[in-house]
Every structure is written in C-alpha cells, then in structure tokens.
N, C-alpha and C. Protein backbone atom coordinates (compact mmCIF):
# COMPACT_ATOMS: atom_id res chain seq x y z
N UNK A 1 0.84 -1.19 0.00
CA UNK A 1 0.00 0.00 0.00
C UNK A 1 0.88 1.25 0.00
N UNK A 2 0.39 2.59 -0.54
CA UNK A 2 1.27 3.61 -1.01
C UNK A 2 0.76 4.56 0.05
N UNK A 3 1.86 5.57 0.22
CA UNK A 3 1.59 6.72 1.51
C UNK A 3 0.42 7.38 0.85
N UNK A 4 -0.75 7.74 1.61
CA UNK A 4 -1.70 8.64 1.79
C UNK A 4 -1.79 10.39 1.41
N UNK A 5 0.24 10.78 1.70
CA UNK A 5 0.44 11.89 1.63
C UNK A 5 1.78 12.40 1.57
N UNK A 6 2.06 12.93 1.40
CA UNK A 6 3.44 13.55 0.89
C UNK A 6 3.78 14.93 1.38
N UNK A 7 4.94 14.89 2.02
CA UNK A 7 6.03 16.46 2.60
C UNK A 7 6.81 16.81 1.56
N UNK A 8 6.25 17.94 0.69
CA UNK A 8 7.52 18.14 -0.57
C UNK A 8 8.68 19.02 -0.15
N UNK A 9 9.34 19.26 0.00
CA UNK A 9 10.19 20.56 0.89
C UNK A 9 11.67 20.19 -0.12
N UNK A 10 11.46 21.83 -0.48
CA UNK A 10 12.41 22.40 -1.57
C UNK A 10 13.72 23.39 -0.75
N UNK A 11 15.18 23.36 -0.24
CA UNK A 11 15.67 23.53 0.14
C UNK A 11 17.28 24.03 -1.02
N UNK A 12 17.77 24.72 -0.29
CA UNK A 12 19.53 25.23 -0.78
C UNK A 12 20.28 25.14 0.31
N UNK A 13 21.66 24.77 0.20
CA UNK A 13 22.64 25.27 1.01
C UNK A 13 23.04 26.54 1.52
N UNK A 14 23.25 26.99 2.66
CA UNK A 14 23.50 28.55 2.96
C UNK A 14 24.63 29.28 2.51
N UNK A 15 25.23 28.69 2.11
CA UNK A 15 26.60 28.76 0.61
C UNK A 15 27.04 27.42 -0.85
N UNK A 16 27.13 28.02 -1.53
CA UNK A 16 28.07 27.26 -2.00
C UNK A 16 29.40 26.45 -1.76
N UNK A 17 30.11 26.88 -0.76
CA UNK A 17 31.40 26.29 -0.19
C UNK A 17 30.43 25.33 1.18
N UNK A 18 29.62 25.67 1.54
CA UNK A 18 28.81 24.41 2.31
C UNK A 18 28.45 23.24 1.88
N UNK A 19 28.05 23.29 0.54
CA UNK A 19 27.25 22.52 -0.07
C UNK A 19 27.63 20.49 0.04
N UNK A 20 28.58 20.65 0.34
CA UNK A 20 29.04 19.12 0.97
C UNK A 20 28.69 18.62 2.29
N UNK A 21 29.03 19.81 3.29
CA UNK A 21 28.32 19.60 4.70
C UNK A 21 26.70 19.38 4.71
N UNK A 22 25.96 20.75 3.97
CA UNK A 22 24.96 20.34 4.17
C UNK A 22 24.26 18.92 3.52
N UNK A 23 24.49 18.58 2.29
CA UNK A 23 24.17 17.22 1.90
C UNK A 23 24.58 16.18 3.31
N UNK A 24 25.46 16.20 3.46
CA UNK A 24 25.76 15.15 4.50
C UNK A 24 24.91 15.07 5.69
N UNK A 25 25.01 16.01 6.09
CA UNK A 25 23.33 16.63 6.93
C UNK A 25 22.47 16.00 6.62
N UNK A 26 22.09 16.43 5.62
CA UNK A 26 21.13 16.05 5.22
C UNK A 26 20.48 15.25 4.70
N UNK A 27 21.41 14.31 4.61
CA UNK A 27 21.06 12.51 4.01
C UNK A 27 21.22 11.82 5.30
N UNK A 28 22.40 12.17 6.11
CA UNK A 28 22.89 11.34 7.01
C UNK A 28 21.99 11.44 8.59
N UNK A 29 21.74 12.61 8.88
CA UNK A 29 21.24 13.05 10.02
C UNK A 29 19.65 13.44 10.08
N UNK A 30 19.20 14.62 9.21
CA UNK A 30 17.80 14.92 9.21
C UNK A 30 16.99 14.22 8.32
N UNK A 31 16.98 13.41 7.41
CA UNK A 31 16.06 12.54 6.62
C UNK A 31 15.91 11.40 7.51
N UNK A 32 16.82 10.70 8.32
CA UNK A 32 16.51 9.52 9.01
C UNK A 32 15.90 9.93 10.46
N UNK A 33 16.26 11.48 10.85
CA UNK A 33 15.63 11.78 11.79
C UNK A 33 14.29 12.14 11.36
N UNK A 34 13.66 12.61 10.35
CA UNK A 34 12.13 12.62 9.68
C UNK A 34 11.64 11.02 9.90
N UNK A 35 11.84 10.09 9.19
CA UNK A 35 11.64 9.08 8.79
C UNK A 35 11.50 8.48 10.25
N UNK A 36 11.78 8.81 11.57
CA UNK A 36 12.10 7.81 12.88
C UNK A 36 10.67 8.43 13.25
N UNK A 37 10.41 9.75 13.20
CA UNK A 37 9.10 10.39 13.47
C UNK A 37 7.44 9.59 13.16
N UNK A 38 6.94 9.05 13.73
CA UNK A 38 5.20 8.31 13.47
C UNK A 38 4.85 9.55 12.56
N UNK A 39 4.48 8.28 11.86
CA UNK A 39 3.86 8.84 10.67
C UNK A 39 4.43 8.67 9.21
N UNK A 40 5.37 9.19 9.31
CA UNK A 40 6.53 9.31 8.39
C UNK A 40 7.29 7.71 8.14
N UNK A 41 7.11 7.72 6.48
CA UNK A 41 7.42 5.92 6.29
C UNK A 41 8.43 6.18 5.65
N UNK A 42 8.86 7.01 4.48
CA UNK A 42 9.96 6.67 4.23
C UNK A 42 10.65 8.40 3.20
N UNK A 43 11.65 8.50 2.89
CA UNK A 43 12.25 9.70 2.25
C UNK A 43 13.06 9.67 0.73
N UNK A 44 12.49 10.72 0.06
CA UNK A 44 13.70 10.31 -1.28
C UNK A 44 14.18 11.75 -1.23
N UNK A 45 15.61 12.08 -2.19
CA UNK A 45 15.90 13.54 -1.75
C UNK A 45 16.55 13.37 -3.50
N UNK A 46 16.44 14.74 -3.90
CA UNK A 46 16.52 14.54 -5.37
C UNK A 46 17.50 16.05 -5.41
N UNK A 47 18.62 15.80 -6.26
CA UNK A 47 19.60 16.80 -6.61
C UNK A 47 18.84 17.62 -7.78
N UNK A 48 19.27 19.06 -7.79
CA UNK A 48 19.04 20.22 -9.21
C UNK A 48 19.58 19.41 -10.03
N UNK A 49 19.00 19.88 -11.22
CA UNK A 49 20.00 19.16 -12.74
C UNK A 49 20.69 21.07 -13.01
N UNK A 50 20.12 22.19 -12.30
CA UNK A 50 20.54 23.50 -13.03
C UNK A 50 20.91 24.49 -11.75
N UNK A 51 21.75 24.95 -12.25
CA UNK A 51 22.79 25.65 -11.15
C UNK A 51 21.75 26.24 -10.23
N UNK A 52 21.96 26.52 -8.95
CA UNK A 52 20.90 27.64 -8.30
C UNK A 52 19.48 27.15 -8.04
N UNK A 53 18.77 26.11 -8.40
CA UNK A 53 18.42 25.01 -8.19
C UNK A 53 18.09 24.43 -6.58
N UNK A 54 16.61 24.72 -6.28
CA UNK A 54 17.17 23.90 -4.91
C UNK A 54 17.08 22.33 -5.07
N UNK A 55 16.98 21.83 -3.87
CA UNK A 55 16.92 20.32 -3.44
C UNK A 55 15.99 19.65 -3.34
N UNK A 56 15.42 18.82 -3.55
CA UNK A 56 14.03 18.22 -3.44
C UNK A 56 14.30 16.94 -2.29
N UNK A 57 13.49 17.59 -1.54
CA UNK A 57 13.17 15.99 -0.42
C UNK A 57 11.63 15.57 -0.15
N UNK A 58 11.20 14.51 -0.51
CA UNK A 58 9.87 14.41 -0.54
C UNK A 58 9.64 12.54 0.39
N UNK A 59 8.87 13.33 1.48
CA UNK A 59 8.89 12.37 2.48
C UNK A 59 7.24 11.67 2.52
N UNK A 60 6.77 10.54 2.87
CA UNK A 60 5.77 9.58 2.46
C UNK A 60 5.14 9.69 3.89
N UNK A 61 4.05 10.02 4.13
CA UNK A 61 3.07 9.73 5.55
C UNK A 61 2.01 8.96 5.10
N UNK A 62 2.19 8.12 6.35
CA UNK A 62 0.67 7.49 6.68
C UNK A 62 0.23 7.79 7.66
N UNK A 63 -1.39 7.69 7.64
CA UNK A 63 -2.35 8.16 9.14
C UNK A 63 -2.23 9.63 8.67
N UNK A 64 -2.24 10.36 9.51
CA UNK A 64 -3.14 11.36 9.61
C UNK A 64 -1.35 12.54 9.45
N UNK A 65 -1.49 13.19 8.22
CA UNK A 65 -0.45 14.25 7.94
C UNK A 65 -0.76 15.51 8.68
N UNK A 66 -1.79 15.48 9.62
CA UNK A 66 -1.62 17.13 10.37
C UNK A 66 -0.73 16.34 11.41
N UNK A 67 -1.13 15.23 12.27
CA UNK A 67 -0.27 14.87 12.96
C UNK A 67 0.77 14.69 12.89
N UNK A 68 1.71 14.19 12.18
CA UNK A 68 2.68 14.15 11.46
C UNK A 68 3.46 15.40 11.49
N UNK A 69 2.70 16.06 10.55
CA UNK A 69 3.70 17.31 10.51
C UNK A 69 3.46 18.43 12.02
N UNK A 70 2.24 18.10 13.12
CA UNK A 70 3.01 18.68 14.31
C UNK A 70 4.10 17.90 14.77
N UNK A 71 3.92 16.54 14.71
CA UNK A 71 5.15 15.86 15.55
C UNK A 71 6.54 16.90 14.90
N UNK A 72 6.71 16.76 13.75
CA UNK A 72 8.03 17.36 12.89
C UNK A 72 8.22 18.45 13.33
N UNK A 73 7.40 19.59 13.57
CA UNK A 73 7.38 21.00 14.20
C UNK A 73 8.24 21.04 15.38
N UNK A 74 7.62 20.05 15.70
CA UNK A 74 7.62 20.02 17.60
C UNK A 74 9.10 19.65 17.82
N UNK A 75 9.12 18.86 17.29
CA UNK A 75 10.76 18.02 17.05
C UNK A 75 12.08 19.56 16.62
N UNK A 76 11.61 19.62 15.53
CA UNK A 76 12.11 21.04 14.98
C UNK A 76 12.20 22.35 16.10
N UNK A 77 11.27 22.42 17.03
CA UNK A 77 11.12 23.52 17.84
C UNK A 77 12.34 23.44 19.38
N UNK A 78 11.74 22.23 19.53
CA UNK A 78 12.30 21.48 20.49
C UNK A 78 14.00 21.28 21.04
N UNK A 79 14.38 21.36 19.95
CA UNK A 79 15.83 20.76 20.03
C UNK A 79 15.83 19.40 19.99
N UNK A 80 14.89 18.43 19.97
CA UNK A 80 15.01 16.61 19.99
C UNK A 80 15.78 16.72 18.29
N UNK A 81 15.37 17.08 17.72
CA UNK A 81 15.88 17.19 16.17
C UNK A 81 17.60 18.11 16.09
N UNK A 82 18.48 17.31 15.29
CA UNK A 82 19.69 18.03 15.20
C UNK A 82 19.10 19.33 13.97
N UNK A 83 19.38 19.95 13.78
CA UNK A 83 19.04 21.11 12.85
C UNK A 83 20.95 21.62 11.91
N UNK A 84 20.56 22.27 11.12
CA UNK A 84 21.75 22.62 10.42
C UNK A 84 22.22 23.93 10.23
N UNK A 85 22.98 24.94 10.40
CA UNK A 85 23.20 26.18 10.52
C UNK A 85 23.76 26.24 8.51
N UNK A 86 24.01 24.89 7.93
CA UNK A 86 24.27 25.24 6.03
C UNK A 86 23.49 25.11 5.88
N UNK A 87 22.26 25.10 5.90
CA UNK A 87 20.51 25.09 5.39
C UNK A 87 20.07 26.84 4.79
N UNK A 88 20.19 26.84 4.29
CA UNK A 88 19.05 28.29 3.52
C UNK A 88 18.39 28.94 4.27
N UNK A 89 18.12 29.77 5.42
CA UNK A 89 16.95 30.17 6.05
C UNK A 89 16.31 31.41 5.52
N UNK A 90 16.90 32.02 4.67
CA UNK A 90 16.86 33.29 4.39
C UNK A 90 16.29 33.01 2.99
N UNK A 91 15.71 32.66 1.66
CA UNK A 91 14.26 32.46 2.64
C UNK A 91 14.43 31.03 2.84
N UNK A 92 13.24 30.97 3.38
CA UNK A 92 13.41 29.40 4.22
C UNK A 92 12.86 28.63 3.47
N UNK A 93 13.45 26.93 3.62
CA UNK A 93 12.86 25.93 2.99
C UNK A 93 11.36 25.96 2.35
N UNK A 94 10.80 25.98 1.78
CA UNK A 94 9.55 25.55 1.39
C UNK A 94 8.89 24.43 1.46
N UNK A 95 7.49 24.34 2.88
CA UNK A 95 7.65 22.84 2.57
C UNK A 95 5.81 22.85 2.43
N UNK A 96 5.26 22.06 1.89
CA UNK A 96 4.30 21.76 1.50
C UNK A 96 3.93 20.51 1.26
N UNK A 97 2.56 20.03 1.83
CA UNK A 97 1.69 18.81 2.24
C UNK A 97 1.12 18.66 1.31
N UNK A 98 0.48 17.15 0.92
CA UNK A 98 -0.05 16.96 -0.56
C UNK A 98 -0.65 15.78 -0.22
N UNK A 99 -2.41 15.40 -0.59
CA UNK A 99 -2.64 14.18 -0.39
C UNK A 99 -3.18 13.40 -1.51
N UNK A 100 -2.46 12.17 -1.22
CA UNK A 100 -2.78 11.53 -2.52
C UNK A 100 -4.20 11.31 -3.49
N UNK A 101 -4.47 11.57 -4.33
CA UNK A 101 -5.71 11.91 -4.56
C UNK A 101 -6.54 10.14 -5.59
N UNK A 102 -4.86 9.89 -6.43
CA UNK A 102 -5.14 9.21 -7.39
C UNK A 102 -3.91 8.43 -7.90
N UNK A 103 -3.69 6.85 -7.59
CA UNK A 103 -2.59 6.23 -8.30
C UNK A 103 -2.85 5.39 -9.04
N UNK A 104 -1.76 5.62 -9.96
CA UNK A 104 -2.07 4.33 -11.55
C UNK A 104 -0.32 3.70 -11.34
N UNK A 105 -0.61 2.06 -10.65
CA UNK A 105 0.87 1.25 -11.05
C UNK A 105 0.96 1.03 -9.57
N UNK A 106 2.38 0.84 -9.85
CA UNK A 106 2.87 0.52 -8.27
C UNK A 106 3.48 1.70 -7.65
C-alpha cells in the first residue's frame, strides 16, 4: 500500500562552499531523523539538474499528515531534532503537504 500523503520541501545550502556539509546533513542526520518520526514511512531527496536550483526531499506519511507534521514542528522547535546552521533560512525551505488523490501502477 502507497503513503496517503506527501512532505515536498524544496531547500539550498547557505553557501556554496557548504554545499558538501549540508548534503551530509542532510542525508545522514535529518532525513533519518524525519523518517524515525510516526507517521513518516519513508524519504527520497533529489539533486538540481541547473545551477541555483534547490533540493528536493519528498517524504511519504501514513495516518493522519496534520499529525505528522506537528510531531516534525515540535521536534524542529524542540531541540530533539539536530538542525543545520548550512541550510538556507533566508528564505526558508519551502515545505508543503499533498494528499494523494489518485494512483495508476505501483
């Protein structure tokens, strides 16, 4: 069975000379820390093909995505979550909820 709903969140590095740290971050530390969160089943993270370009990470929920994304907040607010100072804040990630409406395949 396929996730119910989807976290699309479009992200950059806070430099260019970061851009290794934050990947590492960000594969290694905050995607598996999403993914440990209820709710949250699993993560794919997709590179720009064009310079300037952000990052695509698009994470899979089941049950109920308001819950979900307070747990992530909370986590995020909290300090339980490591966070990254090479992350983009200026402006900030973009992240946006999406529910599945309609699938054709596997």
């Amino acid at each position: 069975m396929s996730a119910k709903s989807i976290l699309h969140v479009m992200s950059l590095p806070s430099s260019p000379e970061v851009a290794d740290e934050y990947n590492r971050w960000y594969e290694d530390v905050h995607m598996p820390e999403v993914v440990a969160l209820e709710g949250f089943v699993s993560a794919r993270r997709y590179a720009p093909t064009k310079d300037g370009a952000p990052y695509v990470a698009v994470y899979e929920i089941e049950g109920d995505a308001k819950a979900a994304m307070k747990r992530l907040n909370q986590a995020m607010g909290d300090g339980s979550m490591n966070l990254s100072d090479k992350i983009q804040l200026d402006p900030p990630p973009q992240m946006h909820v999406f529910e599945l409406v309609k699938e054709i395949g596997e």
